[in-house]
N, C-alpha and C. Protein backbone atom coordinates (compact mmCIF):
# COMPACT_ATOMS: atom_id res chain seq x y z
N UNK A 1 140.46 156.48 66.11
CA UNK A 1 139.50 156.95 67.10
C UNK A 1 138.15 156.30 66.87
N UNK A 2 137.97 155.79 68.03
CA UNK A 2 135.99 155.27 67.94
C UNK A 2 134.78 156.21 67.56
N UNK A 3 134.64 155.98 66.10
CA UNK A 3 133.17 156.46 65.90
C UNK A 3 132.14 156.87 67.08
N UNK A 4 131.19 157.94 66.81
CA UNK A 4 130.07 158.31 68.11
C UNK A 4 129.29 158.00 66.93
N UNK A 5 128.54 157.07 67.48
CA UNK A 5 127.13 155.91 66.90
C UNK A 5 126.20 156.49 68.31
N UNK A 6 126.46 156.40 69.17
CA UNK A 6 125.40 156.69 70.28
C UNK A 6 125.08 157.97 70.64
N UNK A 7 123.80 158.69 70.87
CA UNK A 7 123.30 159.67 71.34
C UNK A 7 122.23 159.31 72.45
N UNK A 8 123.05 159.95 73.49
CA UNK A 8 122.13 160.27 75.00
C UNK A 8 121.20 161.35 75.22
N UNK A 9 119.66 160.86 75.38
CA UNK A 9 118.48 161.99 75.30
C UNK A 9 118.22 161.89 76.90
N UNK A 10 118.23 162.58 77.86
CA UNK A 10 117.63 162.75 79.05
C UNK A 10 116.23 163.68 78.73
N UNK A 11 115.44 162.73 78.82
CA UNK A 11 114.12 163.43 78.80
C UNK A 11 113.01 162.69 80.06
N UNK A 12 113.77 162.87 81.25
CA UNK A 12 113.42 162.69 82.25
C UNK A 12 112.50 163.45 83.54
N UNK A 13 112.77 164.78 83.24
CA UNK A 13 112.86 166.06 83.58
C UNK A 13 110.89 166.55 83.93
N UNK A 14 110.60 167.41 84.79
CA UNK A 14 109.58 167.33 85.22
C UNK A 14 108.56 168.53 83.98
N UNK A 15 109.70 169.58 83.57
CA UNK A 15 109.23 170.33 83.20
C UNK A 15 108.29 171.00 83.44
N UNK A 16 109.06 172.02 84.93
CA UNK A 16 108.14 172.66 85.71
C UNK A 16 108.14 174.06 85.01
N UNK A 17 109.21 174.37 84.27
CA UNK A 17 109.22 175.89 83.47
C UNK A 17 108.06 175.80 82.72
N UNK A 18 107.74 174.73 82.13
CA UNK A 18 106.25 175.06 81.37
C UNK A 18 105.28 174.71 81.29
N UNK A 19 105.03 174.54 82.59
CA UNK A 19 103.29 174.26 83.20
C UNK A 19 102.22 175.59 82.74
N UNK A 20 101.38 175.29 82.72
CA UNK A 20 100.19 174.14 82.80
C UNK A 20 100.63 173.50 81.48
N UNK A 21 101.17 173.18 80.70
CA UNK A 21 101.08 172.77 79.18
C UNK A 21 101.52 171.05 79.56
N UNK A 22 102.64 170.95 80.14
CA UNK A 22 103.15 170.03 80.92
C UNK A 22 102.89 169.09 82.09
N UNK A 23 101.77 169.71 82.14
CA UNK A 23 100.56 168.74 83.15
C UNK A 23 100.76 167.63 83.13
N UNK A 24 100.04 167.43 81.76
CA UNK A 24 99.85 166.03 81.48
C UNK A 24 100.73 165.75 80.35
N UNK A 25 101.50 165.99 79.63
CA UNK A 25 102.11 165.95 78.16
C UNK A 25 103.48 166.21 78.52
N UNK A 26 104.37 165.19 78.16
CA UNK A 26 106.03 165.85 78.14
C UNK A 26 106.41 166.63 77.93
N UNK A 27 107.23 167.66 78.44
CA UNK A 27 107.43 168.55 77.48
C UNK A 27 108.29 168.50 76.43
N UNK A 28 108.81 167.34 76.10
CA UNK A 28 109.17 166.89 74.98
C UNK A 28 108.55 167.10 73.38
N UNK A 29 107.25 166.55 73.97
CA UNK A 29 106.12 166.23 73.14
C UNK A 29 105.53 167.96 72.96
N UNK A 30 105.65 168.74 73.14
CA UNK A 30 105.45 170.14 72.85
C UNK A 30 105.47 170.35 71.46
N UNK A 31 104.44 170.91 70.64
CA UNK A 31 104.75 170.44 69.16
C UNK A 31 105.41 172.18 69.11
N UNK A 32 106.43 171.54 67.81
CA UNK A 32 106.76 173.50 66.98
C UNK A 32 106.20 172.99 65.84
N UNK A 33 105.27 173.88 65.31
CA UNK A 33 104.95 173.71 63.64
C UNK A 33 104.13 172.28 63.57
N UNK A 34 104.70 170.83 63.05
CA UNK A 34 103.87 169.76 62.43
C UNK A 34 104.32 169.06 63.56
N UNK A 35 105.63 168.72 64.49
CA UNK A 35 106.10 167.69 65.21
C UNK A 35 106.40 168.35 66.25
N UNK A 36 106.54 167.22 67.38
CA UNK A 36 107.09 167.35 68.48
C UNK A 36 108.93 167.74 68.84
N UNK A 37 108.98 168.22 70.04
CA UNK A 37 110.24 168.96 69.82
C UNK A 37 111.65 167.51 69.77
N UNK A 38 111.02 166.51 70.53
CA UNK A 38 111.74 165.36 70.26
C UNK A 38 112.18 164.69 69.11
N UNK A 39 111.30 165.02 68.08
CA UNK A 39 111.36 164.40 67.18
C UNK A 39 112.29 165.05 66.26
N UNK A 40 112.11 166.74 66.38
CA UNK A 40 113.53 167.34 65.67
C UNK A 40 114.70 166.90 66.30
N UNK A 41 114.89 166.65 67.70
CA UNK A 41 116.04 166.33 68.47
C UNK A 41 116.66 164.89 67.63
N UNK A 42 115.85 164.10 67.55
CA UNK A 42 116.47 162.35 66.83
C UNK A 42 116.33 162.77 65.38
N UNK A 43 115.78 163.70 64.59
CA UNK A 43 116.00 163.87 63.42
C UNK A 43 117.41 164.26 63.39
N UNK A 44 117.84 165.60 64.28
CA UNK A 44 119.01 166.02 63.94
C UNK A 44 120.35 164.93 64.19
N UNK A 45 120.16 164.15 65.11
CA UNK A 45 120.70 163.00 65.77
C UNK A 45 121.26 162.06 64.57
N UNK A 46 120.14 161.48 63.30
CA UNK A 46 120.04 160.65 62.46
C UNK A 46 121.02 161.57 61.53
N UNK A 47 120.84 162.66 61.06
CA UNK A 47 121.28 163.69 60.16
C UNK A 47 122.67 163.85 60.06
N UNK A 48 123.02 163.21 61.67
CA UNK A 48 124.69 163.23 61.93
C UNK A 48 125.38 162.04 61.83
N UNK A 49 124.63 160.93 61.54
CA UNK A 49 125.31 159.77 61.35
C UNK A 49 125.41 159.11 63.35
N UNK A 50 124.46 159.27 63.48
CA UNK A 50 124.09 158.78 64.80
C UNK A 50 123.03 157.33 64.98
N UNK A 51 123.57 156.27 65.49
CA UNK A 51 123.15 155.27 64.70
C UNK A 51 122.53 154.26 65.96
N UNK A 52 122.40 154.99 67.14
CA UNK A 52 121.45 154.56 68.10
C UNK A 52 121.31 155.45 68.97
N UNK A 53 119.86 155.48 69.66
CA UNK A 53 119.55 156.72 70.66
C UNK A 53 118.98 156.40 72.21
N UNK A 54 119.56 156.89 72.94
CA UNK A 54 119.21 156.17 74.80
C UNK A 54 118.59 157.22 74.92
N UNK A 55 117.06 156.94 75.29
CA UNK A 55 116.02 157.79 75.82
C UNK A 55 116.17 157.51 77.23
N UNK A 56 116.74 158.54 78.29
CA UNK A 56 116.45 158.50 79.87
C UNK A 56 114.94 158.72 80.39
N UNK A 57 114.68 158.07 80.71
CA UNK A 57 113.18 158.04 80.94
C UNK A 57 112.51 158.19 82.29
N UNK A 58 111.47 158.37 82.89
CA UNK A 58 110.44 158.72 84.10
C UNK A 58 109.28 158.07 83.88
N UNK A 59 108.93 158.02 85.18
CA UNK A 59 107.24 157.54 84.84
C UNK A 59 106.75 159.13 84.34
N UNK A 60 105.68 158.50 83.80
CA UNK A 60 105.13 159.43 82.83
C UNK A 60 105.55 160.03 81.61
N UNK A 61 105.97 159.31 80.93
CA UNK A 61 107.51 159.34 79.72
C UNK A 61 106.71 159.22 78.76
N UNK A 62 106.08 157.73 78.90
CA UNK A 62 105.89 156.55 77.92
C UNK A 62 105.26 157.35 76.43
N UNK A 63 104.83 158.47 75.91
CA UNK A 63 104.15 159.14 75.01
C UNK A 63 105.12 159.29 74.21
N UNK A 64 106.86 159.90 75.06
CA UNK A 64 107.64 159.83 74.04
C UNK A 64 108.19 158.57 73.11
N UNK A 65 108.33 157.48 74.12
CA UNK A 65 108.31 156.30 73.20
C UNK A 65 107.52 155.83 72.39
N UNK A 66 106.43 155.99 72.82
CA UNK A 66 105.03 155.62 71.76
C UNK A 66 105.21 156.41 70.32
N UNK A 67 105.26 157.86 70.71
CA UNK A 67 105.32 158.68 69.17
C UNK A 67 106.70 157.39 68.55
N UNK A 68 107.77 157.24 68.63
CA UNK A 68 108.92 156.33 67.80
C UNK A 68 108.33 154.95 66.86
N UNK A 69 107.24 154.28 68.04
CA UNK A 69 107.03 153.43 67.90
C UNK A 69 106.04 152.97 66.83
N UNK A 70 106.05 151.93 66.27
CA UNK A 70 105.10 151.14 65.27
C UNK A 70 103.52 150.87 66.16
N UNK A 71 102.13 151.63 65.62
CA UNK A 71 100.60 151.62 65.65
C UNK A 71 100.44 150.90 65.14
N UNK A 72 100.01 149.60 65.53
CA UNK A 72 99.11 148.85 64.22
C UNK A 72 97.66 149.26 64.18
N UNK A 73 96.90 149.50 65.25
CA UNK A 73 95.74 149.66 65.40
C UNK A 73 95.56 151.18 64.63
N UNK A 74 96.68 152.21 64.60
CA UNK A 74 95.84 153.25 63.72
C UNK A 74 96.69 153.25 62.44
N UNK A 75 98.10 152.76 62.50
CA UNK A 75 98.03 152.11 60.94
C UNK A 75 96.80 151.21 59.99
N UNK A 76 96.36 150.83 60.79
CA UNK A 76 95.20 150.30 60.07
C UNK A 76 94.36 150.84 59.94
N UNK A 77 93.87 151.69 60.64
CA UNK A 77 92.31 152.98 60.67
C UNK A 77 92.87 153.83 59.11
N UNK A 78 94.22 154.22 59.23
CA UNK A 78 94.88 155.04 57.82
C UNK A 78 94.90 154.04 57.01
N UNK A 79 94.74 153.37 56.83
CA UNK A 79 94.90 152.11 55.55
C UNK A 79 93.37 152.03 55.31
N UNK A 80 92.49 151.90 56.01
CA UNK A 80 91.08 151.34 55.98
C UNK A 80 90.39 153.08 55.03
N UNK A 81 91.36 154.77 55.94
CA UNK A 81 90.94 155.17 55.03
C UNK A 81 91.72 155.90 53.97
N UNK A 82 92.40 154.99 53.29
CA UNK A 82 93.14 155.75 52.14
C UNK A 82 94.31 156.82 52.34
N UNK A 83 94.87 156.55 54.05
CA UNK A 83 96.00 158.10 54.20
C UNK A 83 96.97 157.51 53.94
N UNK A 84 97.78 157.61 52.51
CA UNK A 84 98.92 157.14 51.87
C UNK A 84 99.66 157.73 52.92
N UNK A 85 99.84 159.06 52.34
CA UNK A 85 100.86 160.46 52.37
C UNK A 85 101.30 159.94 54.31
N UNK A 86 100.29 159.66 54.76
CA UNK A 86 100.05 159.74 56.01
C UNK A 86 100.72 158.60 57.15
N UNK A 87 100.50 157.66 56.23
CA UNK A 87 101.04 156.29 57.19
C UNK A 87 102.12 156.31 56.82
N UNK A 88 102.74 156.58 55.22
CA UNK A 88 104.15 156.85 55.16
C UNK A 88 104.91 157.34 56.12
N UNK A 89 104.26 158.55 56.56
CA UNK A 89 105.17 159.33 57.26
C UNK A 89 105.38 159.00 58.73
N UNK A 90 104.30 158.55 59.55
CA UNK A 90 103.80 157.55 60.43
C UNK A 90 105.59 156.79 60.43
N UNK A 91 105.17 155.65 59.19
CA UNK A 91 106.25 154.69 58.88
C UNK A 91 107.35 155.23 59.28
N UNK A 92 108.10 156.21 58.38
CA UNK A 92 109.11 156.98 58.56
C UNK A 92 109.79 157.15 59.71
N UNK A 93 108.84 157.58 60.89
CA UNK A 93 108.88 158.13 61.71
C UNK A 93 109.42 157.02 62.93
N UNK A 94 108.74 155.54 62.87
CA UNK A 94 109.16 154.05 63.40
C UNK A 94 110.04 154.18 62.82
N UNK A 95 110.63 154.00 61.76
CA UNK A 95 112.00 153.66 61.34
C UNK A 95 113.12 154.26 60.96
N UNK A 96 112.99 155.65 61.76
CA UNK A 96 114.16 156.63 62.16
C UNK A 96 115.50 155.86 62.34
N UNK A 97 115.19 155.23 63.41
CA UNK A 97 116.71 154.82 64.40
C UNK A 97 116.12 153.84 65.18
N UNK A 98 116.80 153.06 65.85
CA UNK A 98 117.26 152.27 66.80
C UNK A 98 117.06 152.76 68.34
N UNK A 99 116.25 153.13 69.06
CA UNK A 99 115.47 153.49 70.21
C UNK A 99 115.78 152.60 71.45
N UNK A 100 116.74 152.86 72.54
CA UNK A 100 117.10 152.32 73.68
C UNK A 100 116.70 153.06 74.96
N UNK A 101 115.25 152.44 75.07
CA UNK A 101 114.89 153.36 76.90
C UNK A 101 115.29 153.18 78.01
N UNK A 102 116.03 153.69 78.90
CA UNK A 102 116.77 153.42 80.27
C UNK A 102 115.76 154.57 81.13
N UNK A 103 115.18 153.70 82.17
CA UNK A 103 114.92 154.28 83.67
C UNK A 103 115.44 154.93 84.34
N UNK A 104 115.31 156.30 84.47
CA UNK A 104 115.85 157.04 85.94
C UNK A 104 114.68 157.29 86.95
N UNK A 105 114.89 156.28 88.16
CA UNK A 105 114.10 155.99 89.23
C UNK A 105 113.68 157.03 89.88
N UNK A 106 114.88 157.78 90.14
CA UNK A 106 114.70 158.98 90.97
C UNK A 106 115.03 160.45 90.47
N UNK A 107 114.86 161.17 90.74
CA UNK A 107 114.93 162.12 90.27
C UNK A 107 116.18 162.99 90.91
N UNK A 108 117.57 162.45 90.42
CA UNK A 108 118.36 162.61 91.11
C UNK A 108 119.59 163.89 89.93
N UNK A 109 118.89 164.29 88.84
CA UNK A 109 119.60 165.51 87.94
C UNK A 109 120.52 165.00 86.82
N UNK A 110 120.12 165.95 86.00
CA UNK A 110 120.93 165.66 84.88
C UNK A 110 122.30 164.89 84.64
N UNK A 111 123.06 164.99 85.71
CA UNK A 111 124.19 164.28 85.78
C UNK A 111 124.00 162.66 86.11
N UNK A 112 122.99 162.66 87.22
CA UNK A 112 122.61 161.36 87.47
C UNK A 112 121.45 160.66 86.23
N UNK A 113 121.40 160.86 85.34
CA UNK A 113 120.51 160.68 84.37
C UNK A 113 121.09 160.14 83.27
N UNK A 114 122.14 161.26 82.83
CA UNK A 114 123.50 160.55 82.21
C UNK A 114 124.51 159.49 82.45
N UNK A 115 124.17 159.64 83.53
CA UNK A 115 125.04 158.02 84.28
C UNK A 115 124.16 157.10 83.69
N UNK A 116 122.95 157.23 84.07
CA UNK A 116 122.48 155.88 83.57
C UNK A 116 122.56 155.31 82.28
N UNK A 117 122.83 155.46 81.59
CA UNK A 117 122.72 155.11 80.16
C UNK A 117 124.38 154.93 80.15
N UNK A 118 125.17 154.55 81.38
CA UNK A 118 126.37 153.86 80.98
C UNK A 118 126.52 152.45 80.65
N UNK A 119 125.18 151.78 81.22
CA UNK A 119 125.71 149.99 80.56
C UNK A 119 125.47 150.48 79.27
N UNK A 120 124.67 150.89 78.28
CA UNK A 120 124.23 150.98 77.37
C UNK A 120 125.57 151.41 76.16
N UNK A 121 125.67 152.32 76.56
CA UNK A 121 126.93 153.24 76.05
C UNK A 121 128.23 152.34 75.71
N UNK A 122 128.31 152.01 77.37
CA UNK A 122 129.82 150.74 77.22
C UNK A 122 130.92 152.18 77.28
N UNK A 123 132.10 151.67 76.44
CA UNK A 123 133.32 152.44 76.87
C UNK A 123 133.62 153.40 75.78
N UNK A 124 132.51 153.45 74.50
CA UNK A 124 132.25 154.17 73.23
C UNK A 124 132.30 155.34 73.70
N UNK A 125 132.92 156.44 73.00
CA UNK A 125 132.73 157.91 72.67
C UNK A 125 130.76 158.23 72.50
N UNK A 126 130.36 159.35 73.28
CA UNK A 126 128.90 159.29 72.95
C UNK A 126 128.53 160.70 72.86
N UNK A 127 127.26 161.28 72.24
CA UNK A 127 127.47 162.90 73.12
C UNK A 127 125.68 162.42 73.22
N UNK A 128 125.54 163.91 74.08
CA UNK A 128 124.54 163.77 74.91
C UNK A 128 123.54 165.10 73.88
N UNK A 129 122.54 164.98 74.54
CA UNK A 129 121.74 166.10 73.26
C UNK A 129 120.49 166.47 74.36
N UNK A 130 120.23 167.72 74.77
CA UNK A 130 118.71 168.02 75.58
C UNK A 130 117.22 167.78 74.74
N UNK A 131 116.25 167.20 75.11
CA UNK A 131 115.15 166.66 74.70
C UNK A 131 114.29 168.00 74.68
N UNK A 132 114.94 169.54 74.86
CA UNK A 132 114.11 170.54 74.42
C UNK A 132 114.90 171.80 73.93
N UNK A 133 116.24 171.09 73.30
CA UNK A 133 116.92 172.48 73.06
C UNK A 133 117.36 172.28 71.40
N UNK A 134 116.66 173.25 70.70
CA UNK A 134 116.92 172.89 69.53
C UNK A 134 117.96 174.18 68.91
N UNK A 135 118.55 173.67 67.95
CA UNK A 135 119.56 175.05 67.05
C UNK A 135 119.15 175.07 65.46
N UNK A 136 119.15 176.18 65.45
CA UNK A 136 119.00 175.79 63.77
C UNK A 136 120.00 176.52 62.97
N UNK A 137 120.89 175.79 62.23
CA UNK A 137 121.66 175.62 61.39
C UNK A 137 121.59 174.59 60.25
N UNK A 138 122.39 175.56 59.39
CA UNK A 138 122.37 174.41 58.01
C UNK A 138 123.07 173.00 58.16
N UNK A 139 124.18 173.06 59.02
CA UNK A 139 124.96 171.61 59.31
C UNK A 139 124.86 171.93 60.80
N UNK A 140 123.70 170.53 61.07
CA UNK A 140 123.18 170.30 62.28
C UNK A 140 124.56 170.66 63.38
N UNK A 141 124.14 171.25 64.84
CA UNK A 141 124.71 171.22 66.06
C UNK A 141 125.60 169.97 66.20
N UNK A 142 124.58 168.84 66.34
CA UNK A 142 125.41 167.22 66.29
C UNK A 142 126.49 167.21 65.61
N UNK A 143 126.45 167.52 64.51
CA UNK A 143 127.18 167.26 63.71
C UNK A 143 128.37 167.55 63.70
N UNK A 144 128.58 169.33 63.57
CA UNK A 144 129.71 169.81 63.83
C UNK A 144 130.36 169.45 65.14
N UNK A 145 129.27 168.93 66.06
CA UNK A 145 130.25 168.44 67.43
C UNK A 145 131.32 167.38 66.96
N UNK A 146 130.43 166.33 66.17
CA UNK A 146 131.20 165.03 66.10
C UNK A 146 132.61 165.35 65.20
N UNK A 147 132.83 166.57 64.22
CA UNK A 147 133.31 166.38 63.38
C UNK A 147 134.34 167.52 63.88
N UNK A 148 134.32 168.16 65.03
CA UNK A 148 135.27 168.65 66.04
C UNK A 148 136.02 167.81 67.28
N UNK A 149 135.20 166.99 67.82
CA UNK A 149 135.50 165.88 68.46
C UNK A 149 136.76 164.92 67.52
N UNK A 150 136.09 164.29 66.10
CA UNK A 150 137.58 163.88 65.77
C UNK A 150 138.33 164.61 65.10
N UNK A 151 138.66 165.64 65.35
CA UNK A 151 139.51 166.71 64.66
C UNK A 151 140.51 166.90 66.15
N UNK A 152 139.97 167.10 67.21
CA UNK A 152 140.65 167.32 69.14
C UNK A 152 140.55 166.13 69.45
N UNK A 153 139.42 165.15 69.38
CA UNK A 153 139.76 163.85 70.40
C UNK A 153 139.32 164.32 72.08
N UNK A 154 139.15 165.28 72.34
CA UNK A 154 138.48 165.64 73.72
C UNK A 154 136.99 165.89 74.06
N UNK A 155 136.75 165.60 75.25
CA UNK A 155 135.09 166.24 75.45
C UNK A 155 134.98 166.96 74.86
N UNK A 156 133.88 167.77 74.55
CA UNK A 156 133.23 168.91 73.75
C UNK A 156 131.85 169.37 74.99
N UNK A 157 131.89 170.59 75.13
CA UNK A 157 130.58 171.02 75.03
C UNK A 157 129.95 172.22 73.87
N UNK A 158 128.94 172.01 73.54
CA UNK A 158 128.27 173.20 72.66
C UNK A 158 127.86 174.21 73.38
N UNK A 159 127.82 175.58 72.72
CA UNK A 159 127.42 176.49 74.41
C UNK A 159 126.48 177.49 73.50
N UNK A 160 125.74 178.23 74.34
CA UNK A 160 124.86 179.34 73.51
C UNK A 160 125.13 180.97 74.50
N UNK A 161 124.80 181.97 73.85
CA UNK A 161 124.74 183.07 74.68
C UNK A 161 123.35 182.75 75.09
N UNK A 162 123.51 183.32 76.40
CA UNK A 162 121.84 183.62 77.06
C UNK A 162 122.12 185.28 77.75
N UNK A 163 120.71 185.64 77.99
CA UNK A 163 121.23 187.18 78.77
C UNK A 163 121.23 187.34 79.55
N UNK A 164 122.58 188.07 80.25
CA UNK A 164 123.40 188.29 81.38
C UNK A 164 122.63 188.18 82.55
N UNK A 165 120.82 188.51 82.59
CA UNK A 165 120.13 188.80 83.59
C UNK A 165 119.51 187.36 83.99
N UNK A 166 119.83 186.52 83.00
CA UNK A 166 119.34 184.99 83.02
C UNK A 166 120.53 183.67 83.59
N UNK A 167 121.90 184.35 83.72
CA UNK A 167 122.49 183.51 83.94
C UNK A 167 122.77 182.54 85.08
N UNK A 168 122.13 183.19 86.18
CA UNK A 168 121.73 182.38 87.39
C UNK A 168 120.73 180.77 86.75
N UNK A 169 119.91 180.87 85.86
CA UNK A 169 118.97 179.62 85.19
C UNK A 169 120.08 179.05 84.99
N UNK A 170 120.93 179.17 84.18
CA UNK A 170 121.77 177.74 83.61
C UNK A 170 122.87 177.36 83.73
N UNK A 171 123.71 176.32 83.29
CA UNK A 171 125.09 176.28 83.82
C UNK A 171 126.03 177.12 82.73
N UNK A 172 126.84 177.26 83.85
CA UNK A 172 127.84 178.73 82.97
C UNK A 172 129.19 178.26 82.45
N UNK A 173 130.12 178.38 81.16
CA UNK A 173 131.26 177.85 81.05
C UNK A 173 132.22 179.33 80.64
N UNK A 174 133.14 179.17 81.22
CA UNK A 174 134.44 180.09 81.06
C UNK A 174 135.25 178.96 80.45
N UNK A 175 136.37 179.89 79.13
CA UNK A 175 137.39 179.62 78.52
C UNK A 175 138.24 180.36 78.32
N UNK A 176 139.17 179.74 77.55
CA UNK A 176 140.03 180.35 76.54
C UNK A 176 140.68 180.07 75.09
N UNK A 177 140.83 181.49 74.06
CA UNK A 177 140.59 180.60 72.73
C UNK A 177 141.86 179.56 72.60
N UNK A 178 141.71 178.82 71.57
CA UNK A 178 142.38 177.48 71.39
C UNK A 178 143.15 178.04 69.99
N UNK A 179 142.84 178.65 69.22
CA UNK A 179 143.32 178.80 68.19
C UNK A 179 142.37 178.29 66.85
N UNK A 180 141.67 177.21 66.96
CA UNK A 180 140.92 176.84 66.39
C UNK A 180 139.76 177.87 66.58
N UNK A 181 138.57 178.01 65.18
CA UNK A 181 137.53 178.89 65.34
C UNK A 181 136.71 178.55 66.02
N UNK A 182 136.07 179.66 66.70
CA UNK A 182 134.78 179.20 67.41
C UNK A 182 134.72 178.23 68.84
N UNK A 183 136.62 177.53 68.98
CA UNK A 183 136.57 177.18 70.06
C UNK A 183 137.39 177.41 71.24
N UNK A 184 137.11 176.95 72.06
CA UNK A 184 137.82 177.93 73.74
C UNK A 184 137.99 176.44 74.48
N UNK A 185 139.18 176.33 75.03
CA UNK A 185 139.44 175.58 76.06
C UNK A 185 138.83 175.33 77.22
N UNK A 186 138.04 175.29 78.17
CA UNK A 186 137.48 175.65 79.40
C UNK A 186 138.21 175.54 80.20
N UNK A 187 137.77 176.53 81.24
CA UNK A 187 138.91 176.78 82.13
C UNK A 187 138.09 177.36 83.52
N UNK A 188 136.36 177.21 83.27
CA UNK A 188 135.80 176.83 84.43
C UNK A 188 134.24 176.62 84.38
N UNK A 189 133.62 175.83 85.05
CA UNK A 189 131.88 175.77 84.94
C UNK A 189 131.83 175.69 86.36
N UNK A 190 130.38 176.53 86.14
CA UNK A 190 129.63 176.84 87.60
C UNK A 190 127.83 176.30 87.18
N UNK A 191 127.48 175.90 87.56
CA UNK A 191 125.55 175.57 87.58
C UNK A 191 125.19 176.41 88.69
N UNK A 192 124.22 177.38 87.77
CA UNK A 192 123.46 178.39 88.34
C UNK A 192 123.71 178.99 88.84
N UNK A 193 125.25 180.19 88.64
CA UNK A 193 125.52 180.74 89.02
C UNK A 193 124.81 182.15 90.19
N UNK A 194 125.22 182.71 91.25
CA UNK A 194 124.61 183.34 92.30
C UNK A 194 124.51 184.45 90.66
N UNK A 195 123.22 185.67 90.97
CA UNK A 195 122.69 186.60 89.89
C UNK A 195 123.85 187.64 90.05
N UNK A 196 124.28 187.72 88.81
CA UNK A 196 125.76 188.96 88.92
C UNK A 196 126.55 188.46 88.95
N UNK A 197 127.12 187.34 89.46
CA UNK A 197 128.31 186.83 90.04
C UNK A 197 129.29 186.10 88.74
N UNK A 198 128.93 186.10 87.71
CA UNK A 198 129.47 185.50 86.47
C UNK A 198 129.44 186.94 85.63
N UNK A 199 130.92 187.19 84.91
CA UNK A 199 130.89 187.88 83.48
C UNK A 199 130.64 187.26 82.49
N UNK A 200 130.45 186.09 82.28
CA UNK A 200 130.31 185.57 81.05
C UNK A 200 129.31 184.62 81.33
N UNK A 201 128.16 184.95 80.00
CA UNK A 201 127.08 184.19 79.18
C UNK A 201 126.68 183.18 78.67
N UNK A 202 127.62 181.95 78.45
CA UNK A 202 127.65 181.20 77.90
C UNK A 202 127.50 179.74 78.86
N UNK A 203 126.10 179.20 78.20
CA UNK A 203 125.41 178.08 78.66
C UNK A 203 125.63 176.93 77.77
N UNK A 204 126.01 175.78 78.31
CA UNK A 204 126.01 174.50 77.76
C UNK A 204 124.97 173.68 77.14
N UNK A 205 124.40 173.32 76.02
CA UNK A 205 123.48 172.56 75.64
C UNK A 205 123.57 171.31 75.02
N UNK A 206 125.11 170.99 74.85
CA UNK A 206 125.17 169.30 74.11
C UNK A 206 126.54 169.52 74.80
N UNK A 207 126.79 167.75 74.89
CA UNK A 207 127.91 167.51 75.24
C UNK A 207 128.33 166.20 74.39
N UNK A 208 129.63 166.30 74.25
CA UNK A 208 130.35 164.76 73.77
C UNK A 208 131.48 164.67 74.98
N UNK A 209 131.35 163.41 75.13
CA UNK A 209 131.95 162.76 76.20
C UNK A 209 132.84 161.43 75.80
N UNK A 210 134.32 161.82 75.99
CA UNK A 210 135.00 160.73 75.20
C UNK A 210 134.43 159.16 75.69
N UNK A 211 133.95 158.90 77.20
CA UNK A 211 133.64 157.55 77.72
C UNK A 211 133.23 157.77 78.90
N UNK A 212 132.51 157.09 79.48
CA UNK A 212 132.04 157.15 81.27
C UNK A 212 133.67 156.81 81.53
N UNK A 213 133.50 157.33 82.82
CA UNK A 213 134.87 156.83 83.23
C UNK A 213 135.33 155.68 84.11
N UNK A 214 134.08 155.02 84.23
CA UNK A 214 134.59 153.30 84.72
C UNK A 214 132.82 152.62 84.66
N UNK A 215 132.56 151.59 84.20
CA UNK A 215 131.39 150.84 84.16
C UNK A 215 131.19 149.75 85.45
């Protein structure tokens, strides 16, 4: 089975849920604690043995690429004043991973967003990761995807509970168990379900995708 080396970031998205903050600033770029929420996203990414990353991109993006990218002009202001600790981490931070930006022109949804990053991808196994949904666990989300993926060999999605009164917001997945822990066959998805109209809770937040299905 083909290794997943590639992770798909759609961080395209207008991020109208969290205006005013999102005005002007991605909401990518939303810091928790010391970093931006992107940056835990390609940390956890790297953590899994993920060994290149397709940023889907918009106008008005470009901040998230910049944070990845190599400063010379304030690498040098930190050198001129003595921020070891500082440009290290700076450094670090350029030389995460391997950074591939693809254009989405229009604003045509998550699905159409993920398409794009099919030349990129090619016919490789890839999974996809949201540019604002983080989990915290001791063995990263990514991870256990990939290491369920070659254990089945099938798509994967990761799913979370949300509450029952919220499930109209997100897309909804029905299953059944497999026998294996923790996982369920699917056996139906709805996006944004009508309010009430779903018994079950469970929202999608990563996906692995054995291949686009024609380039």
């Amino acid at each position: 089975m083909t290794k997943i080396r590639k992770a798909v970031i759609p961080v395209a998205g207008l991020g109208t849920r969290f205006l005013p903050a999102t005005k002007a600033i991605p909401k990518e770029m939303l810091t928790i604690v010391d970093r931006p929420t992107i940056q835990y996203i390609v940390e956890e990414a790297v953590a899994s043995g993920i060994e290149e990353v397709i940023l889907i991109t918009s106008e008005g993006k470009a901040a998230i690429e910049n944070h990845f990218d190599y400063d010379f002009q304030l690498d040098t202001v930190l050198k001129e004043k003595n921020k070891v600790q500082l440009r290290e981490e700076l450094k670090n931070i350029s030389n995460l991973i391997d950074i591939v930006s693809v254009r989405q022109k229009e604003p045509l949804g998550l699905g159409h967003a993920i398409w794009m990053a099919r030349h990129v991808v090619g016919d490789e196994p890839f999974i996809v990761l949201l540019g604002d949904d983080l989990v915290r666990s001791k063995v990263p989300c990514c991870k256990q995807m990939i290491d369920l993926f070659e254990r089945v060999g099938e798509s994967i999605v990761a799913v979370q509970r949300v509450p029952m009164d919220q499930t109209h917001q997100y897309g909804i997945v029905e299953g059944e168990e497999t026998g294996i822990e923790r996982t369920y066959k699917v056996t139906h998805m709805v996006e944004k379900p009508a309010p009430g109209s779903s018994p079950v809770r469970l929202s999608g937040i990563s996906w692995i995708g054995r291949a686009f299905p024609s380039i």
